[in-house]
Each structure stands twice: as structure tokens, then as C-alpha cells.
Protein backbone atom coordinates (compact mmCIF):
# COMPACT_ATOMS: atom_id res chain seq x y z
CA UNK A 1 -54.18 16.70 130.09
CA UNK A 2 -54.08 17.88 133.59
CA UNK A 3 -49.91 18.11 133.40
CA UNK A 4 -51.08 20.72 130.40
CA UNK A 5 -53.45 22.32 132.39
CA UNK A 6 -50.82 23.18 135.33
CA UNK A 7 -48.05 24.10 131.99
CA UNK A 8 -50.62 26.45 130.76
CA UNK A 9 -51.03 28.53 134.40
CA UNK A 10 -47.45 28.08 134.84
CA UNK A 11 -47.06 30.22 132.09
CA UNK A 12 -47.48 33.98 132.77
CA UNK A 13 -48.87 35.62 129.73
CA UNK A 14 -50.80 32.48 129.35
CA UNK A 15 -52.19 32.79 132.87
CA UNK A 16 -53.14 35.79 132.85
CA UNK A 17 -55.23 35.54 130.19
CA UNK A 18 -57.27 32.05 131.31
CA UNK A 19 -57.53 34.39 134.51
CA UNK A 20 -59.18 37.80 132.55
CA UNK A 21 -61.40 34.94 131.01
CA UNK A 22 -62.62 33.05 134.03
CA UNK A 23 -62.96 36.60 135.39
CA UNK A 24 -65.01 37.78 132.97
CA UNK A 25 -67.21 34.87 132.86
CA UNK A 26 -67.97 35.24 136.33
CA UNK A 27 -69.33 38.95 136.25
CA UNK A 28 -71.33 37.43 133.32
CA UNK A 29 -73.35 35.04 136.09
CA UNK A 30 -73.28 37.62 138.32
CA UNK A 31 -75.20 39.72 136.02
CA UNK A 32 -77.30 37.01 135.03
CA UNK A 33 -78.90 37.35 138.84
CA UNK A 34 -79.25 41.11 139.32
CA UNK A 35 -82.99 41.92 139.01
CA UNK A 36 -84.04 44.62 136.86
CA UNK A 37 -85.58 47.74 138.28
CA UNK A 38 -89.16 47.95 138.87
CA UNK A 39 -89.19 44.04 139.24
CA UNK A 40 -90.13 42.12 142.41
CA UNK A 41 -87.67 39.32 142.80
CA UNK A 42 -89.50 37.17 145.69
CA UNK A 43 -92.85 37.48 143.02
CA UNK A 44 -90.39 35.96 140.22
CA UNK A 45 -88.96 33.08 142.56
CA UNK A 46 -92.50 32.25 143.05
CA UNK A 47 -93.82 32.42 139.37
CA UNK A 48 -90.74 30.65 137.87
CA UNK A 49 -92.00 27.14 138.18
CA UNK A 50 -94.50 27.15 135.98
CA UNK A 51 -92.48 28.73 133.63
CA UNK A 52 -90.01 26.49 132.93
CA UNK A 53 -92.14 24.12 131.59
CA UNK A 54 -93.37 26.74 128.55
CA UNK A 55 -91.15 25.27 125.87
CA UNK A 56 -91.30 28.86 123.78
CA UNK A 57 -89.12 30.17 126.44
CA UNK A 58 -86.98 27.44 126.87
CA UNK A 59 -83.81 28.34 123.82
CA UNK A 60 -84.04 31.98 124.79
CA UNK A 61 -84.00 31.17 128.53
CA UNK A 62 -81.30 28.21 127.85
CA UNK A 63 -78.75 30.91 125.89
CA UNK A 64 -79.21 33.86 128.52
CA UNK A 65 -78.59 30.94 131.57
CA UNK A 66 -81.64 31.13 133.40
CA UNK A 67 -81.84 34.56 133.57
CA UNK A 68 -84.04 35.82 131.37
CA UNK A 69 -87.41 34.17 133.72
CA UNK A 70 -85.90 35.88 136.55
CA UNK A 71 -86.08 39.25 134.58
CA UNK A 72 -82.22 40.23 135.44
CA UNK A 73 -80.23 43.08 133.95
CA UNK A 74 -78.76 39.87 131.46
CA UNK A 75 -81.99 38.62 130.64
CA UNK A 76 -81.36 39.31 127.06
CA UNK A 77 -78.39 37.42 127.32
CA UNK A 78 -76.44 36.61 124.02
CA UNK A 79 -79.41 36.08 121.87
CA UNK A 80 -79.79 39.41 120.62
CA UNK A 81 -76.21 39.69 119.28
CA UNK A 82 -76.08 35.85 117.55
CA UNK A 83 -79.78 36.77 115.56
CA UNK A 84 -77.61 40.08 114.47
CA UNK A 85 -74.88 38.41 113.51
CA UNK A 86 -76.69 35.92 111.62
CA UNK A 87 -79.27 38.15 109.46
CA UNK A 88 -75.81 40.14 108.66
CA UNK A 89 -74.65 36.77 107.44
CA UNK A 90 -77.48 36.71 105.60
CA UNK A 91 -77.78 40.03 104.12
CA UNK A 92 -73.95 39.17 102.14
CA UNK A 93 -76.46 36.97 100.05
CA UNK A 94 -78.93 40.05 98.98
CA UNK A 95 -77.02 43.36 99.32
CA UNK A 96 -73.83 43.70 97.32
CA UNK A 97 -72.35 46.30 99.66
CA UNK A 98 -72.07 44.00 102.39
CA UNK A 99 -70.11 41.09 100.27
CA UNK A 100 -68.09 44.03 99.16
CA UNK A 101 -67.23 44.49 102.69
CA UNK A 102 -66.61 40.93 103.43
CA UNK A 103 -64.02 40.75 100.29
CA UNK A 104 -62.16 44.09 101.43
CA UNK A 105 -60.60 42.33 104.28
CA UNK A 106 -59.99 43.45 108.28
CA UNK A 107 -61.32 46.76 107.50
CA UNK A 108 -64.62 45.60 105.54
CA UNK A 109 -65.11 42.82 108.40
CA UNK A 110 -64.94 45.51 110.89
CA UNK A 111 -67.17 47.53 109.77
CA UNK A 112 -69.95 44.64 109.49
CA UNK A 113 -69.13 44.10 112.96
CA UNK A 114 -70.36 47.41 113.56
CA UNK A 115 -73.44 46.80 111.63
CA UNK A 116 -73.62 43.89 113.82
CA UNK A 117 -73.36 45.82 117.11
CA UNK A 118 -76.22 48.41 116.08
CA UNK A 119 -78.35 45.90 114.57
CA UNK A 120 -77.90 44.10 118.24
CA UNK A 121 -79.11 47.26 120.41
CA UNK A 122 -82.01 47.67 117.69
CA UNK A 123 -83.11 43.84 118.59
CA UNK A 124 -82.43 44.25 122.32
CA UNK A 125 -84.55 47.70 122.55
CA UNK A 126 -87.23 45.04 120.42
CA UNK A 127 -86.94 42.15 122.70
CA UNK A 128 -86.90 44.05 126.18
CA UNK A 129 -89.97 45.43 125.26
CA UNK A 130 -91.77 42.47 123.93
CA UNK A 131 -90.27 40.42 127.17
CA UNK A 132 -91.79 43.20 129.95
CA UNK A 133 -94.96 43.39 127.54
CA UNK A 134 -95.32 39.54 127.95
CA UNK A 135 -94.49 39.67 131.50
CA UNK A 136 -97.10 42.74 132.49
CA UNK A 137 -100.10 40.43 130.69
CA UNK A 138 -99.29 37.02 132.78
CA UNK A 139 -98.20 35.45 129.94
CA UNK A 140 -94.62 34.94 131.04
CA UNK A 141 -95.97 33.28 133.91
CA UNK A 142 -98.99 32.12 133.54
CA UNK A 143 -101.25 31.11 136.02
CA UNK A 144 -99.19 33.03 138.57
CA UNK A 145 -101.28 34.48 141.36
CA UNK A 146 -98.79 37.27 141.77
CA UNK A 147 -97.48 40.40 139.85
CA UNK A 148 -93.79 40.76 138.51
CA UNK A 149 -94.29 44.21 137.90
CA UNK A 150 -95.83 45.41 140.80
CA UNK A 151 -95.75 49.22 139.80
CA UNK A 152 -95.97 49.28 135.95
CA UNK A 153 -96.22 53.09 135.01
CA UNK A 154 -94.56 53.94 131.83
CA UNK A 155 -91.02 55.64 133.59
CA UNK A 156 -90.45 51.97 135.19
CA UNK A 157 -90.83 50.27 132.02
CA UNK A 158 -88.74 52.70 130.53
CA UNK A 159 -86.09 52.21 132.96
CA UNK A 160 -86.77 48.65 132.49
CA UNK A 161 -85.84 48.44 128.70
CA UNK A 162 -83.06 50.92 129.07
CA UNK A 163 -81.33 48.33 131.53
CA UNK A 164 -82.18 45.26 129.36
CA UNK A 165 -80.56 46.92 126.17
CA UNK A 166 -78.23 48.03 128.77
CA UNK A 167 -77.37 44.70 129.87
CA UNK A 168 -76.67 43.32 125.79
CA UNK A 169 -74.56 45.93 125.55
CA UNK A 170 -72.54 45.02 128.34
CA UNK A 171 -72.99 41.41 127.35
CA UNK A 172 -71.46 42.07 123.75
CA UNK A 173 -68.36 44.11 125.34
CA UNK A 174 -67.55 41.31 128.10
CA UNK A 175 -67.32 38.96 124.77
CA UNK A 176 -65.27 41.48 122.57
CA UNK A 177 -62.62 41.72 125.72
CA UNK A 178 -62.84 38.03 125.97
CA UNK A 179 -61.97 37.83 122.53
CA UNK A 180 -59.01 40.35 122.68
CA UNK A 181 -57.75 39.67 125.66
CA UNK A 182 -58.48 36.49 126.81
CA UNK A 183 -58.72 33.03 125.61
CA UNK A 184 -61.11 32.10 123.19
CA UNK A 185 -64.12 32.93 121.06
CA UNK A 186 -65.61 35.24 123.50
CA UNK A 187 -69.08 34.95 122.46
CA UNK A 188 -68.98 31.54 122.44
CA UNK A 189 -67.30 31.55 125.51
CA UNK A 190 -70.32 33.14 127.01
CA UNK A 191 -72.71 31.15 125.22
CA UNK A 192 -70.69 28.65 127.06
CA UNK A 193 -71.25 29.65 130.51
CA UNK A 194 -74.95 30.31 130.29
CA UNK A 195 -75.35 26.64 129.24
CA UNK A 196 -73.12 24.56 131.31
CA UNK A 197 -74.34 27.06 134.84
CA UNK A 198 -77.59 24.86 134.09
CA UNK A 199 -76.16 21.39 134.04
CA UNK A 200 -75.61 20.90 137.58
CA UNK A 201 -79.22 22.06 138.36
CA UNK A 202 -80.93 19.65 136.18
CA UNK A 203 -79.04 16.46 136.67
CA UNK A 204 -79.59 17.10 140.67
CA UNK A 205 -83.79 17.60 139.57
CA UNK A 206 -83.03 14.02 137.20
CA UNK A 207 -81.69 12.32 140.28
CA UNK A 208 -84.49 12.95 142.61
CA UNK A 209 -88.02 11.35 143.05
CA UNK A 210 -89.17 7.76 142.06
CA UNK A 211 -86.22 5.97 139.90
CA UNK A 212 -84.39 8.68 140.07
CA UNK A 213 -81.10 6.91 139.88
CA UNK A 214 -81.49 4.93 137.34
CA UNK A 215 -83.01 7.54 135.05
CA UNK A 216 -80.06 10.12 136.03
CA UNK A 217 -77.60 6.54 134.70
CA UNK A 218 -79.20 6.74 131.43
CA UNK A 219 -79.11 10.67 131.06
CA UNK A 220 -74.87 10.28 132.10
CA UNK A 221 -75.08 7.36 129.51
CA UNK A 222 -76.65 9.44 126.91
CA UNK A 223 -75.05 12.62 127.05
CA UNK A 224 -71.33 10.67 127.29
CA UNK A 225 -72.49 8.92 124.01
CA UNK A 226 -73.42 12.11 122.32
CA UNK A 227 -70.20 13.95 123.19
CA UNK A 228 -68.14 10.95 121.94
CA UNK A 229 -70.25 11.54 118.06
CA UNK A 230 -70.27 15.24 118.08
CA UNK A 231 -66.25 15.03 118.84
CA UNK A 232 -65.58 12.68 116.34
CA UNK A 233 -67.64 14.03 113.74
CA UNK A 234 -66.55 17.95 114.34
CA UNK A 235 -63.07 16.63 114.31
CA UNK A 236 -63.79 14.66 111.14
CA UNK A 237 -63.05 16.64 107.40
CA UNK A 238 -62.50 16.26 104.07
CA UNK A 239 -59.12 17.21 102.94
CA UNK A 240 -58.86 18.22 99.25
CA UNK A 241 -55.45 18.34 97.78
CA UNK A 242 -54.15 21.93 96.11
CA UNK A 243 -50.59 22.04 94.43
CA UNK A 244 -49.11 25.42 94.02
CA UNK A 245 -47.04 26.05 90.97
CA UNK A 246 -43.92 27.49 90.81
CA UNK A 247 -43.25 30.71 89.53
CA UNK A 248 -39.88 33.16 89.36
CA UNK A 249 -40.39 36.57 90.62
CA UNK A 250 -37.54 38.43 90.03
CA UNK A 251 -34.56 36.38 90.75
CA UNK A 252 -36.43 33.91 93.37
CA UNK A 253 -38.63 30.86 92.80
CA UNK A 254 -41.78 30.83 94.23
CA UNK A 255 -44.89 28.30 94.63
CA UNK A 256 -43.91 24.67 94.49
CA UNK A 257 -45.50 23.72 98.11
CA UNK A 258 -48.65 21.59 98.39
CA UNK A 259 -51.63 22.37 100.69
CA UNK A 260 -55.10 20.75 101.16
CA UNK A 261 -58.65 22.85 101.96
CA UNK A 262 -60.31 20.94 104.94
CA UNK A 263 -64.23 20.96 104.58
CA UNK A 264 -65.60 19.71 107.87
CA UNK A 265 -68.51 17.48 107.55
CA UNK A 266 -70.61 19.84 109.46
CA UNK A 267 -70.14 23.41 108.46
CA UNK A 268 -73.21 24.96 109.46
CA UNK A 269 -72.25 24.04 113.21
CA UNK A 270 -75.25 24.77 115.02
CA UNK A 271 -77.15 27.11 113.49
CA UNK A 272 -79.75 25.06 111.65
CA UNK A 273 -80.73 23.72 114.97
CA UNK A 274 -81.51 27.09 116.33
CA UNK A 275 -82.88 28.30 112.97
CA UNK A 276 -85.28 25.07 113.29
CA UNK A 277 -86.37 26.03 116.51
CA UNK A 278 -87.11 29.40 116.23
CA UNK A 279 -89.45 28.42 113.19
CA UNK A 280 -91.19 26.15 115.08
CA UNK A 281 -91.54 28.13 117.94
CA UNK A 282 -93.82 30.73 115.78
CA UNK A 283 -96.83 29.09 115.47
CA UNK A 284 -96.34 28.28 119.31
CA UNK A 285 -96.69 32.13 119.82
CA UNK A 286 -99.67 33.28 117.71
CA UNK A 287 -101.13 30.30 118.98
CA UNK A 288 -100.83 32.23 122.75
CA UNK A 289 -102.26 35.21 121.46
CA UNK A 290 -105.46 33.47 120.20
CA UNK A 291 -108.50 32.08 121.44
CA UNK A 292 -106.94 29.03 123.58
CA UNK A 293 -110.83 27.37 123.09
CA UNK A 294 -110.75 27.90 119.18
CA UNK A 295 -109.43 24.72 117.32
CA UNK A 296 -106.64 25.85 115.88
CA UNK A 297 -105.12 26.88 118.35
CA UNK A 298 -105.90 23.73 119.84
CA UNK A 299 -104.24 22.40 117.42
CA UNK A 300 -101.29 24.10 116.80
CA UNK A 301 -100.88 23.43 120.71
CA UNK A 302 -101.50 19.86 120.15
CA UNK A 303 -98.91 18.88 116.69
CA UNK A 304 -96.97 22.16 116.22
CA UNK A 305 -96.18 23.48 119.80
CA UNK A 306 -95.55 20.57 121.46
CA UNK A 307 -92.09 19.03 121.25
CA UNK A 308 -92.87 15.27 121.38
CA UNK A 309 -96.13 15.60 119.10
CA UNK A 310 -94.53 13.27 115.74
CA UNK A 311 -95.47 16.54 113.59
CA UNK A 312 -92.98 18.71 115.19
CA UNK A 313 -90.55 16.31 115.00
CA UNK A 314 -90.65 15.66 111.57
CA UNK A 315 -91.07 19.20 110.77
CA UNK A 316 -88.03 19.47 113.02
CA UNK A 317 -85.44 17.21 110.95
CA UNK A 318 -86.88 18.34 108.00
CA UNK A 319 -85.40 22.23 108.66
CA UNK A 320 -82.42 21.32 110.07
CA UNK A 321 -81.38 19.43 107.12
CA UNK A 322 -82.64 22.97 104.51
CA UNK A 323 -81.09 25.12 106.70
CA UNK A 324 -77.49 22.75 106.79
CA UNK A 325 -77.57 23.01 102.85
CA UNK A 326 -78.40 26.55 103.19
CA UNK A 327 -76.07 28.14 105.11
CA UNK A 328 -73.08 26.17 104.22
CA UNK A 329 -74.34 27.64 100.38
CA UNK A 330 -74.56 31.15 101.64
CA UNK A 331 -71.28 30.38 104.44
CA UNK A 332 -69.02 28.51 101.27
CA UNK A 333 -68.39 29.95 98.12
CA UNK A 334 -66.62 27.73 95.41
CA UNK A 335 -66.53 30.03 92.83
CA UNK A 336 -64.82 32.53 94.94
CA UNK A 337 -62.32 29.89 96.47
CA UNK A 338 -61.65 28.57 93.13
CA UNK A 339 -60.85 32.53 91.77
CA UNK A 340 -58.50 32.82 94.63
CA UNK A 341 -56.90 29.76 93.58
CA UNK A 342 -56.23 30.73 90.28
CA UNK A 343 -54.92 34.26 91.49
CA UNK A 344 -51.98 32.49 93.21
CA UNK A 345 -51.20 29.74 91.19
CA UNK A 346 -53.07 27.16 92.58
CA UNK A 347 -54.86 23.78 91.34
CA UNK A 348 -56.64 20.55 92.36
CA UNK A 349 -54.38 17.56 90.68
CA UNK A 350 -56.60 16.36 88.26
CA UNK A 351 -59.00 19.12 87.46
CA UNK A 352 -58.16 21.90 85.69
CA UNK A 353 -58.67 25.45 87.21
CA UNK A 354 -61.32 28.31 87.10
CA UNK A 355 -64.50 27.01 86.39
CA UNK A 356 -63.71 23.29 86.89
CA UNK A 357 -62.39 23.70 90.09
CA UNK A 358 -65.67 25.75 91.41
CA UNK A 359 -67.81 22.75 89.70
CA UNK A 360 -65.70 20.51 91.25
CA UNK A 361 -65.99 21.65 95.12
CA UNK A 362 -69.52 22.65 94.68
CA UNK A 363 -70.13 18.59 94.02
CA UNK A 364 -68.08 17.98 97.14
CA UNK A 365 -69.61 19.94 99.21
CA UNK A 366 -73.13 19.34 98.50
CA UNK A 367 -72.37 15.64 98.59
CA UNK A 368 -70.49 15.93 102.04
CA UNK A 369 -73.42 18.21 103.97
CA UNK A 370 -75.96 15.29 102.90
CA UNK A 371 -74.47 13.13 105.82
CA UNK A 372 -73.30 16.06 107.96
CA UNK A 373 -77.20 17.32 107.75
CA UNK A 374 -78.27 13.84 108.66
CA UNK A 375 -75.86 13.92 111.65
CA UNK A 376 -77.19 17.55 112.81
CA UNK A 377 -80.63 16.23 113.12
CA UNK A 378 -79.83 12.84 114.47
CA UNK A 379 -77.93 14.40 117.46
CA UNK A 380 -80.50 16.80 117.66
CA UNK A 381 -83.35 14.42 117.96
CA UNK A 382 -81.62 11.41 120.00
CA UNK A 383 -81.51 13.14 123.27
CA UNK A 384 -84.96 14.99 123.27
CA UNK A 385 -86.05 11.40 122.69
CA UNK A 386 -84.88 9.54 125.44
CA UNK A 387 -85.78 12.43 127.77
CA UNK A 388 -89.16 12.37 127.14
CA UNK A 389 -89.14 8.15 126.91
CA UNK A 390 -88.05 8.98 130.56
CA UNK A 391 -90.33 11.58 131.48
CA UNK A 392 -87.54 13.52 132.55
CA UNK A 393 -88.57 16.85 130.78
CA UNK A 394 -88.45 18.12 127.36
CA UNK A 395 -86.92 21.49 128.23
CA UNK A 396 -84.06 20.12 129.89
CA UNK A 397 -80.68 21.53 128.86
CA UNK A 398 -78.72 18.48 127.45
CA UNK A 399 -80.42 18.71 124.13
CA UNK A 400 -78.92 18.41 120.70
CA UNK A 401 -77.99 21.71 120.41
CA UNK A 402 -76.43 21.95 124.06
CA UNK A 403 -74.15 19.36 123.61
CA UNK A 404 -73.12 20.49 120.43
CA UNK A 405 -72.52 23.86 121.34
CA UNK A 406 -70.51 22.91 124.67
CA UNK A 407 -68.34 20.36 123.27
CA UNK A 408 -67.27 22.29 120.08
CA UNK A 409 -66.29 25.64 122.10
CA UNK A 410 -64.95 23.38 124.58
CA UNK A 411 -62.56 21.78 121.73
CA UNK A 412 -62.01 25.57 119.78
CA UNK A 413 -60.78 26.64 123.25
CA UNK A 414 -58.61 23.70 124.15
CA UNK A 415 -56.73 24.06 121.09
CA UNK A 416 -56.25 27.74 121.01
CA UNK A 417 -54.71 26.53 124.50
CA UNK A 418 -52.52 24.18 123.00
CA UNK A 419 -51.27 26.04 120.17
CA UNK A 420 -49.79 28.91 122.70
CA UNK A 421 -48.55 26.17 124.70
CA UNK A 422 -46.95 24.13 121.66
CA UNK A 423 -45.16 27.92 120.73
CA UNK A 424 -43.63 28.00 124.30
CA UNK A 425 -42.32 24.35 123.44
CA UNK A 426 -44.54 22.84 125.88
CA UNK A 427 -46.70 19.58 124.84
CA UNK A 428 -50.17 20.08 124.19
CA UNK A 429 -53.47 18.81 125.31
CA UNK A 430 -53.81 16.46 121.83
CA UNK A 431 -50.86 14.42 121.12
């Protein structure tokens, strides 16, 4: 792997672009510790303690890197853009226009990507407001004897918001040149950075204190153990056979070849996870907002809001496995798969095409999500677990959803690699 690694940089066009990457990746953790204007950075350092333990922060703050507790021109991070691109995703279901667009090809898709970047400004301009809002009231730091904002008149906060939006704009242009130019999905490239820039931190924080080594042997043990499932499940699919017929057009035969459609046994990826944990961060929030002496907010605090209570995890499996079957229903169509089929001569060996076919993958797929859901959750739920069993932290970034985000745009990325190498006639990183 490292012999590919040195073939890949040896390579010039190849180089240059793991270079623009890596490049572009670093301005995106520079960013991600500028301060905003109007925002006193020694006031933050001190506040920030306490704030990391406020698990309502912790996906937000885990996706923008760290930086959206120290209030930086990133700390908006990607967030804004993946909710945008999701309730677009969404919106195919409900609004005809948009599946129109989806059908029309590279010129429908790109104009939903422009929906996508509007919609993303509109929920930045949202979020940097509610962010500075939550800041100027103590309840971004609460219990801090010290003011963020010193000087909150209403041009600072202004400039404020202007620089957050500012900052997701510049966020979702570093990932579009990522994505032209470089190597990679660039927004998962980013998503990448923020998460991994966190790892060293909190394994050094594990390995201090009172058993400190052994606890940080179990975390190593753990995560390893994790990676090794999520790899071989993401790598894992379901290969249905589809035969082509032959057909003369003109004076040439056509059709004849035989092809398979690989279903993955997790096709959602990871956004039931964050789906699941946005929805159970809600009644976290009005719960802040209310009368922290009035019962139910008591609670709320006590079942809903905290993540070991057995409530919230139950509540927690239980969405990730609706939203798997969800959005791999809204993500996979069979009946438009099985129309496309027909269009071009193809067929399933055994079942007979059209409506058969679409009844016939529809059965697969729901049948092949059941254990992919149950997967989801499980490596969701394993590592938060042990954490707490060690009393290492609940808001510690080698969660479910960590891991699985890291190791599958780790392996998207290695084998966009390989394939340029393997079309220079150079070995890849898989043999």
C-alpha cells in the first residue's frame, strides 16, 4: 500500500491533484480557527470547557471540527449544506418538479444543486443567528463567568452572521473545487477533516488521569474492531444478475452481454444516524428553554436528553432502523430501475420484466436493509457503550457515526486513487 502511495505522487497529474486536495483541506482548518468579528477569543478558550460536555452541541460541533464552540468564521462548518442536500433529497418524494429534474439528467442534477446551494445560505443566515443568539444569553456556555460577545450592538451581530454565512459559502466552494479538481468527494472530504482533526485530541485526554492506559487499550481495541465491521459490511453487496438481449440495429448485433445491479447492504450510509440524532436532540432543546425546576423538563433532561439514560437509547435504535427503510425507499426506486431495464432490453433470469422485475427488487431490498438497519444501529450503539462503561465521555468523537463516516470516505477515496492508478497501468491499493 505504501509502494502505491509513492506510484500515486510519482505520477504528475495524479500529484497534483492529492496536492490541490491536501491544500485545500488545510485552509479548511485554518478557517476552522479564525475568530469571528466582534468575538473575544481568550473569553471563548475560557468558556469552552464546560461546553463540551453539552451533548446538543456535540454532532454540530463534531461535523464543523471544533470550531463551531470557538465561534470561528467555519463555525457553521458543513452542516448547513448536508441538511440542504438532504431535505432536497427529500422534496423528489413530494414535488414532481424536482424528480423531473432528477430524471432529466446532468442538466436537471445541476440545477438541484443549485437549489441545494441557496437552500444552504438560507440555513446558514438561520443557524448563525440562532448560534450568536444562543451565545449572547449564556446558553452556549453556560455557567461561564465571562462574555463572548463583549460588545453586542446590532452592526456586530450583523457582521457576525454575514461572516458565518460567509464562511458556508466558502466551505461549500472549497468542496466543489475538491470535487473538480482534486481527489475525491469533496464534501466528504471535508466532513473528513473536521472529524479525524479531533482524534488525536481525545485519545491524548483518554490516556491521561487514573487508568488511563488501560482505558485508552480498550478505546484502540474498540475502534480497530469497529473499522474491521464497517469495512466488511460497506464492502459487502448483493449482486443481482441482468442479461441483456440481443437485438440487430441496422446491420450490427447488439445486447447479448450480462451485468449484475450491486445493492449494498447498507444504502442509507449514514444518514439515519444523524437523522436519529437530530430527533433526539429536540426535546433536549425546548427542554433548555424551559423552566429547568419544572418536571418535565426534568425529565426530558433525565430519559430523553441524556445519552446513556435506556430511553434514549432505545428511542435511538428504534429511528435509525425507520429512517434505514426510509431513505433507501425514497434513495431506490424499483419501479424506475425495472422501466429502465425494459427500455434497453434487459431482464432478471427467471422473472419476467416490467412489473415483476420492480416486485421482485422491491422484496430484495426490503429484505436486505432489515440486517443492514440492524448493523447501522449496532455500530452506532457499541461504541457509545463502552465509552460510557469507561467513563471516558459520551461526546467523544469515535462514535458510531464517526467511524462510519471516516472509514467509508477513507475507502471511496482510496479507490478513486486506485482506479487512476490501475489506468496508468500501475497496481492498485486492493489486489
Amino acid at each position: 500500500m505504501l509502494s502505491a502511495f509513492v506510484r500515486a505522487f510519482r505520477t504528475p497529474d495524479l500529484r497534483r491533484k492529492l496536492l490541490f486536495t491536501i491544500g485545500i483541506m488545510v485552509v479548511f482548518r485554518i478557517g476552522s480557527f479564525l475568530p469571528t468579528p466582534g468575538v473575544s477569543y481568550p473569553n471563548v478558550q475560557t468558556c469552552i470547557a464546560d461546553a463540551e460536555n453539552n451533548s446538543l452541541l456535540g454532532l454540530v460541533n463534531l461535523f464543523s471540527g471544533g470550531a463551531l464552540l470557538q465561534l470561528s468564521v467555519f463555525a457553521l462548518g458543513i452542516m448547513p449544506y448536508i441538511t440542504a442536500s438532504i431535505i432536497i433529497q427529500l422534496l423528489r418524494v413530494v414535488i414532481p418538479k424536482f424528480e423531473e429534474l432528477h430524471r432529466e439528467g446532468q442538466s436537471g442534477t445541476a440545477r438541484l444543486t443549485q437549489y441545494t446551494r441557496y437552500l444552504t445560505i438560507g440555513l446558514a443566515i438561520l443557524q448563525s443567528t440562532t448560534i450568536i443568539t444562543v451565545a449572547r444569553s449564556g446558553q452556549l456556555f453556560s455557567g461561564c463567568p465571562v462574555d463572548v460577545i463583549p460588545n453586542d450592538d446590532w452592526v456586530t451581530l450583523l457582521i457576525m452572521v454575514i461572516t458565518m454565512t460567509a464562511g458556508t459559502g466558502l466551505i461549500m466552494w472549497l468542496g466543489e473545487l475538491i470535487t473538480e479538481r482534486g481527489v475525491g468527494n469533496g464534501m466528504s472530504l471535508l466532513i473528513f477533516t473536521s472529524i479525524a482533526a479531533s482524534f488525536p485530541t481525545s485519545l491524548w485526554s483518554i490516556a491521561g488521569g487514573n487508568n488511563g492506559a488501560t482505558k485508552f487499550i480498550v478505546v484502540l481495541a474498540v475502534i480497530v474492531l469497529v473499522i474491521g465491521a464497517v469495512v466488511f459490511v460497506e464492502q459487502s453487496q448483493r449482486r443481482i444478475p441482468v442479461q441483456y438481449a440481443k437485438r440487430m440495429v441496422g446491420r450490427r448485433m447488439y445486447g447479448g452481454s450480462s451485468t449484475y445491479i450491486p445493492i449494498k447492504i447498507n444504502m442509507a450510509g449514514v444518514i439515519p444516524i444523524i437523522f436519529a440524532s437530530s430527533l433526539l436532540a429536540i426535546p433536549g432543546l425546548v427542554a433548555q428553554f424551559g423552566d429547568q425546576t419544572a418536571g418535565w423538563v426534568q425529565w426530558i433532561s433525565l430519559h430523553l436528553a441524556k445519552q446513556s439514560a435506556p430511553l434514549h437509547l432505545a428511542l435511538y435504535v428504534v429511528l435509525i432502523i425507520f429512517f434505514c427503510y426510509f431513505y433507501t425507499a425514497i434513495t431506490f426506486n424499483p419501479d424506475e430501475v425495472a422501466d429502465n431495464m425494459k427500455k434497453y432490453g434487459g431482464f432478471i433470469p427467471g422473472i419476467r420484466a416490467g412489473r415483476p422485475t420492480a416486485e421482485y427488487l422491491d422484496y430484495v431490498i426490503t429484505r436486505i436493509t432489515a440486517p443492514g438497519s440492524i448493523y447501522l444501529a449496532i455500530v452506532a450503539l457499541i461504541p457509545t457503550l463502552v465509552f460510557i462503561g469507561l467513563n471516558v465521555g459520551s461526546n467523544i468523537p469515535f462514535g458510531g457515526s464517526s467511524i462510519l463516516i471516516v472509514v467509508g470516505v477513507g475507502l471511496e477515496t482510496v479507490k478513486q486513487i486506485e482506479s487512476q492508478l490501475q489506468q496508468r497501468h500501475y497496481e492498485g491499493f486492493l489486489r
